[in-house]
C-alpha atoms as a PDB file:
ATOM      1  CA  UNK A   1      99.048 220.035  22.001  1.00  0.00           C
ATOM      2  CA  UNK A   2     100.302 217.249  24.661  1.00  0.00           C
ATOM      3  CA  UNK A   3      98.661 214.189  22.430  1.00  0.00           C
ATOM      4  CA  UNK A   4      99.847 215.853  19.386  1.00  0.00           C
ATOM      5  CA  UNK A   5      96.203 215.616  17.815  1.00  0.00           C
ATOM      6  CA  UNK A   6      96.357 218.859  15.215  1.00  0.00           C
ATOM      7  CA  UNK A   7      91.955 218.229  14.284  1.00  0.00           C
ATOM      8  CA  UNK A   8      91.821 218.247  17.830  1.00  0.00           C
ATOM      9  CA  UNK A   9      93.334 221.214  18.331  1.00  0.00           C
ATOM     10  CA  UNK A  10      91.781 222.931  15.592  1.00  0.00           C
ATOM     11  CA  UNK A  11      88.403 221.283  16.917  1.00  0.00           C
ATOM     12  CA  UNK A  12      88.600 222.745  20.302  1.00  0.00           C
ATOM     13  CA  UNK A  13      90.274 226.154  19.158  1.00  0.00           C
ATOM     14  CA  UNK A  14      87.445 226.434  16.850  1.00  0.00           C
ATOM     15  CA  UNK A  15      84.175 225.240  19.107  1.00  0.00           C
ATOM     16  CA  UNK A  16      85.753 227.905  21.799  1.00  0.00           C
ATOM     17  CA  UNK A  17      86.263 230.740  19.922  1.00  0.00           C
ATOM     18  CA  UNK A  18      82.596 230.241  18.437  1.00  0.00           C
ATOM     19  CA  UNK A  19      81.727 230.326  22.754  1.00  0.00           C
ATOM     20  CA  UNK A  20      84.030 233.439  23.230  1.00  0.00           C
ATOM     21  CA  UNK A  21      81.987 235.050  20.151  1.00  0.00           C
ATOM     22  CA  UNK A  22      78.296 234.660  21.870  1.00  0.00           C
ATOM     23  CA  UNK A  23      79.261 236.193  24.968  1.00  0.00           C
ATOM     24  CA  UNK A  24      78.392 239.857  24.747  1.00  0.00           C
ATOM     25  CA  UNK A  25      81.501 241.042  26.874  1.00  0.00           C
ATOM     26  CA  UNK A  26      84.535 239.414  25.861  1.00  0.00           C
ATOM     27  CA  UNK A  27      87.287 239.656  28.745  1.00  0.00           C
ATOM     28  CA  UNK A  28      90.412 239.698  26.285  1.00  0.00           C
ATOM     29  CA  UNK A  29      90.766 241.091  22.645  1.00  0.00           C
ATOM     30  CA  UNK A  30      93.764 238.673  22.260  1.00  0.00           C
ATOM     31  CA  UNK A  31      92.559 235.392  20.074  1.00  0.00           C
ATOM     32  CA  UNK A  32      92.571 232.426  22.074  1.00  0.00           C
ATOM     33  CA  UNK A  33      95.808 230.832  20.521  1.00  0.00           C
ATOM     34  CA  UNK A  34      98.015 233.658  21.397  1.00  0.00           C
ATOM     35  CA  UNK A  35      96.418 233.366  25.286  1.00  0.00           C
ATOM     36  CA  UNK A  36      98.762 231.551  27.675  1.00  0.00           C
ATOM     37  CA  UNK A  37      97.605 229.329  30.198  1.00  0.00           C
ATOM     38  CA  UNK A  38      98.701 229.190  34.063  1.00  0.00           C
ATOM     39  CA  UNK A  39     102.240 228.131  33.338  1.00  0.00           C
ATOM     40  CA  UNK A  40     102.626 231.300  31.170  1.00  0.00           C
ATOM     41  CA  UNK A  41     102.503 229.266  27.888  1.00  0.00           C
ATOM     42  CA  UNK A  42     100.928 229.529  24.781  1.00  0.00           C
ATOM     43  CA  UNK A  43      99.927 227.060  22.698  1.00  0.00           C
ATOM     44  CA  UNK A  44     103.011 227.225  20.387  1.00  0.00           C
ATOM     45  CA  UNK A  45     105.212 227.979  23.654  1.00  0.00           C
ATOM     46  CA  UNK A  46     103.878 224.542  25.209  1.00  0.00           C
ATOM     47  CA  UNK A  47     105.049 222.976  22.028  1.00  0.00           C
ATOM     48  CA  UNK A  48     107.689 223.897  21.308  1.00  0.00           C
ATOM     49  CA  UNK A  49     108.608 223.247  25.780  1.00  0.00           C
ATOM     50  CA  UNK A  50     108.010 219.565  25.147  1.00  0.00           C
ATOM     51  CA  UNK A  51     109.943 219.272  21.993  1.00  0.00           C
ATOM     52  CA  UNK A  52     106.377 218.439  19.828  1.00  0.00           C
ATOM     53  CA  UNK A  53     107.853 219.277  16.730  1.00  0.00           C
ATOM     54  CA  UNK A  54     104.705 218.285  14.316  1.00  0.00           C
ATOM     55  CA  UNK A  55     102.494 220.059  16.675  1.00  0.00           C
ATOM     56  CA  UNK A  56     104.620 223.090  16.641  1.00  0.00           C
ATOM     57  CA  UNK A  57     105.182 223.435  12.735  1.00  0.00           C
ATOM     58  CA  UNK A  58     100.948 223.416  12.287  1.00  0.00           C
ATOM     59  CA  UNK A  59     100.782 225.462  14.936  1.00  0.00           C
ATOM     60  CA  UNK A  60     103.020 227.915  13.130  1.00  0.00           C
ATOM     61  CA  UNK A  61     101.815 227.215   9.879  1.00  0.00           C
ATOM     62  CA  UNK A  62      98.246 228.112  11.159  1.00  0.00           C
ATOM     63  CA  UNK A  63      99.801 231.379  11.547  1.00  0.00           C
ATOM     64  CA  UNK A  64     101.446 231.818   7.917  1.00  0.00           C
ATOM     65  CA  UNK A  65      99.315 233.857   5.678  1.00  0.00           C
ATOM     66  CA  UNK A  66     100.386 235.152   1.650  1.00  0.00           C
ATOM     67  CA  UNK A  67     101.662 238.540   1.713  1.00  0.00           C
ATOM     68  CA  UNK A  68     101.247 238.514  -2.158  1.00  0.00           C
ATOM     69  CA  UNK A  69     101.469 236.056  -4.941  1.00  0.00           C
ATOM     70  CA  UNK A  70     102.610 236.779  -8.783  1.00  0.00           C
ATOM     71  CA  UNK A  71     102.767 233.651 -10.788  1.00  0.00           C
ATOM     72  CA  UNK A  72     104.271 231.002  -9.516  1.00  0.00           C
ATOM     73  CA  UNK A  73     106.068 232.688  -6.579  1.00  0.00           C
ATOM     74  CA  UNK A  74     104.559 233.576  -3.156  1.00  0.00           C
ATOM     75  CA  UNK A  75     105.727 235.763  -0.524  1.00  0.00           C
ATOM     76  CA  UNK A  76     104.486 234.715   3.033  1.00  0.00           C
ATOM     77  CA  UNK A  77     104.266 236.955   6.660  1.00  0.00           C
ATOM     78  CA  UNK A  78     104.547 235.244   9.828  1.00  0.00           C
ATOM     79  CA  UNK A  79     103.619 237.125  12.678  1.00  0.00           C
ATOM     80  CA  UNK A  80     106.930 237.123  15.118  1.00  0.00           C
ATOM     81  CA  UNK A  81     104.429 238.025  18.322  1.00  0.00           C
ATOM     82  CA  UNK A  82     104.447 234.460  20.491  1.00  0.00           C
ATOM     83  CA  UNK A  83     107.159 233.055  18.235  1.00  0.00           C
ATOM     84  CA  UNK A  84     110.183 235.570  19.522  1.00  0.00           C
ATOM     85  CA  UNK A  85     108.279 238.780  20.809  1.00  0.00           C
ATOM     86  CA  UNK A  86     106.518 239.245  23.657  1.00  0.00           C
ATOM     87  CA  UNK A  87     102.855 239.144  24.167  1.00  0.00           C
ATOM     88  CA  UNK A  88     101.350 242.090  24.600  1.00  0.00           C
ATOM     89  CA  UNK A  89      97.639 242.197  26.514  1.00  0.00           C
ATOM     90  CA  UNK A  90      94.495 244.690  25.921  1.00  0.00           C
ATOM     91  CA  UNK A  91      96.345 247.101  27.866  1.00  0.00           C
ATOM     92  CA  UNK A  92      99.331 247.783  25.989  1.00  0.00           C
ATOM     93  CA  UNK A  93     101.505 245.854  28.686  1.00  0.00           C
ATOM     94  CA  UNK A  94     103.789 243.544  28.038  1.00  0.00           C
ATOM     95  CA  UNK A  95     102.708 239.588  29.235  1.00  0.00           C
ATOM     96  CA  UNK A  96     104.724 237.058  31.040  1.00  0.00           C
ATOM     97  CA  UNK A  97     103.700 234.311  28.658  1.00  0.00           C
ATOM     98  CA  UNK A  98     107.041 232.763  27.316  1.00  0.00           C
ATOM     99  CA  UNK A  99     107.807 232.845  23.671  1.00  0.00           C
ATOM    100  CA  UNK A 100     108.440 229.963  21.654  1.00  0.00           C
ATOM    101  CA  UNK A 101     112.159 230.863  21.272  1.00  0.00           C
ATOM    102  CA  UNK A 102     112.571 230.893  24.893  1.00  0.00           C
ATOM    103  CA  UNK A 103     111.300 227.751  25.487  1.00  0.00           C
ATOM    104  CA  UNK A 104     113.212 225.862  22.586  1.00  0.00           C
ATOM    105  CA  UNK A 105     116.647 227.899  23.565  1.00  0.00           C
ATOM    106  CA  UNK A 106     115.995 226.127  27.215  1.00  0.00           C
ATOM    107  CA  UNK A 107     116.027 223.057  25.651  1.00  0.00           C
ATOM    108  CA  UNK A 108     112.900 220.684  25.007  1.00  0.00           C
ATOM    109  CA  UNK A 109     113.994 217.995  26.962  1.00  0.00           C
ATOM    110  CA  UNK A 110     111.611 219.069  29.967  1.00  0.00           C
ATOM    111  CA  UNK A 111     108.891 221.757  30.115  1.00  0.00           C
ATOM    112  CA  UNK A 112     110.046 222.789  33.559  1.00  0.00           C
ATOM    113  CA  UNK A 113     113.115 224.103  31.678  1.00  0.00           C
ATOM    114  CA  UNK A 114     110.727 227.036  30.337  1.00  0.00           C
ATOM    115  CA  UNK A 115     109.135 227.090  33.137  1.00  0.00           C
END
């Protein structure tokens, strides 16, 4: 996310999840893109924090699937769940992990502003 490298990203996102998949007990349900790290950000949250605007948009648009499609014209979902709703963990709590609207209403400038 930092070196704005989006087949890196995709790279390690992939190679871990594969990790996550051979252990017999995971720890968290949650996929690993929606997990935030010490500072309470996810990986769209950390973009969107230091004002990485390609990283954010394929971040996001990793997230985009077709709701339905007829003919030329496609309706699209995006989950709202990192973006501007709260994470919620296994347990039906709510996170602290900062949403990407929190950290780009703080201003991008500095990621201690989301901090």
């Amino acid at each position: 996310v930092v070196h704005e490298l989006e087949e890196m990203y995709q790279f390690c996102l992939q190679k871990a999840e594969e990790k996550v998949h051979q252990r017999a007990a995971c720890e968290s349900k949650q996929p690993l893109k929606d997990q935030p790290n010490a500072e309470q950000l996810t990986p769209l949250a950390l973009a969107a924090a230091m004002g990485k605007t390609s990283m954010f948009n394929f971040i996001l648009e990793q997230s985009i699937y077709p709701a339905w499609v007829y003919g030329p014209v496609t309706a699209k979902m995006m989950p709202l769940v990192g973006l501007e709703q709260p994470i919620v963990n296994d347990d039906g709590k709510v996170t602290d992990a900062k949403t990407a609207l929190e950290c780009l209403i703080s201003g991008h400038s500095r990621v201690t502003k989301c901090l």
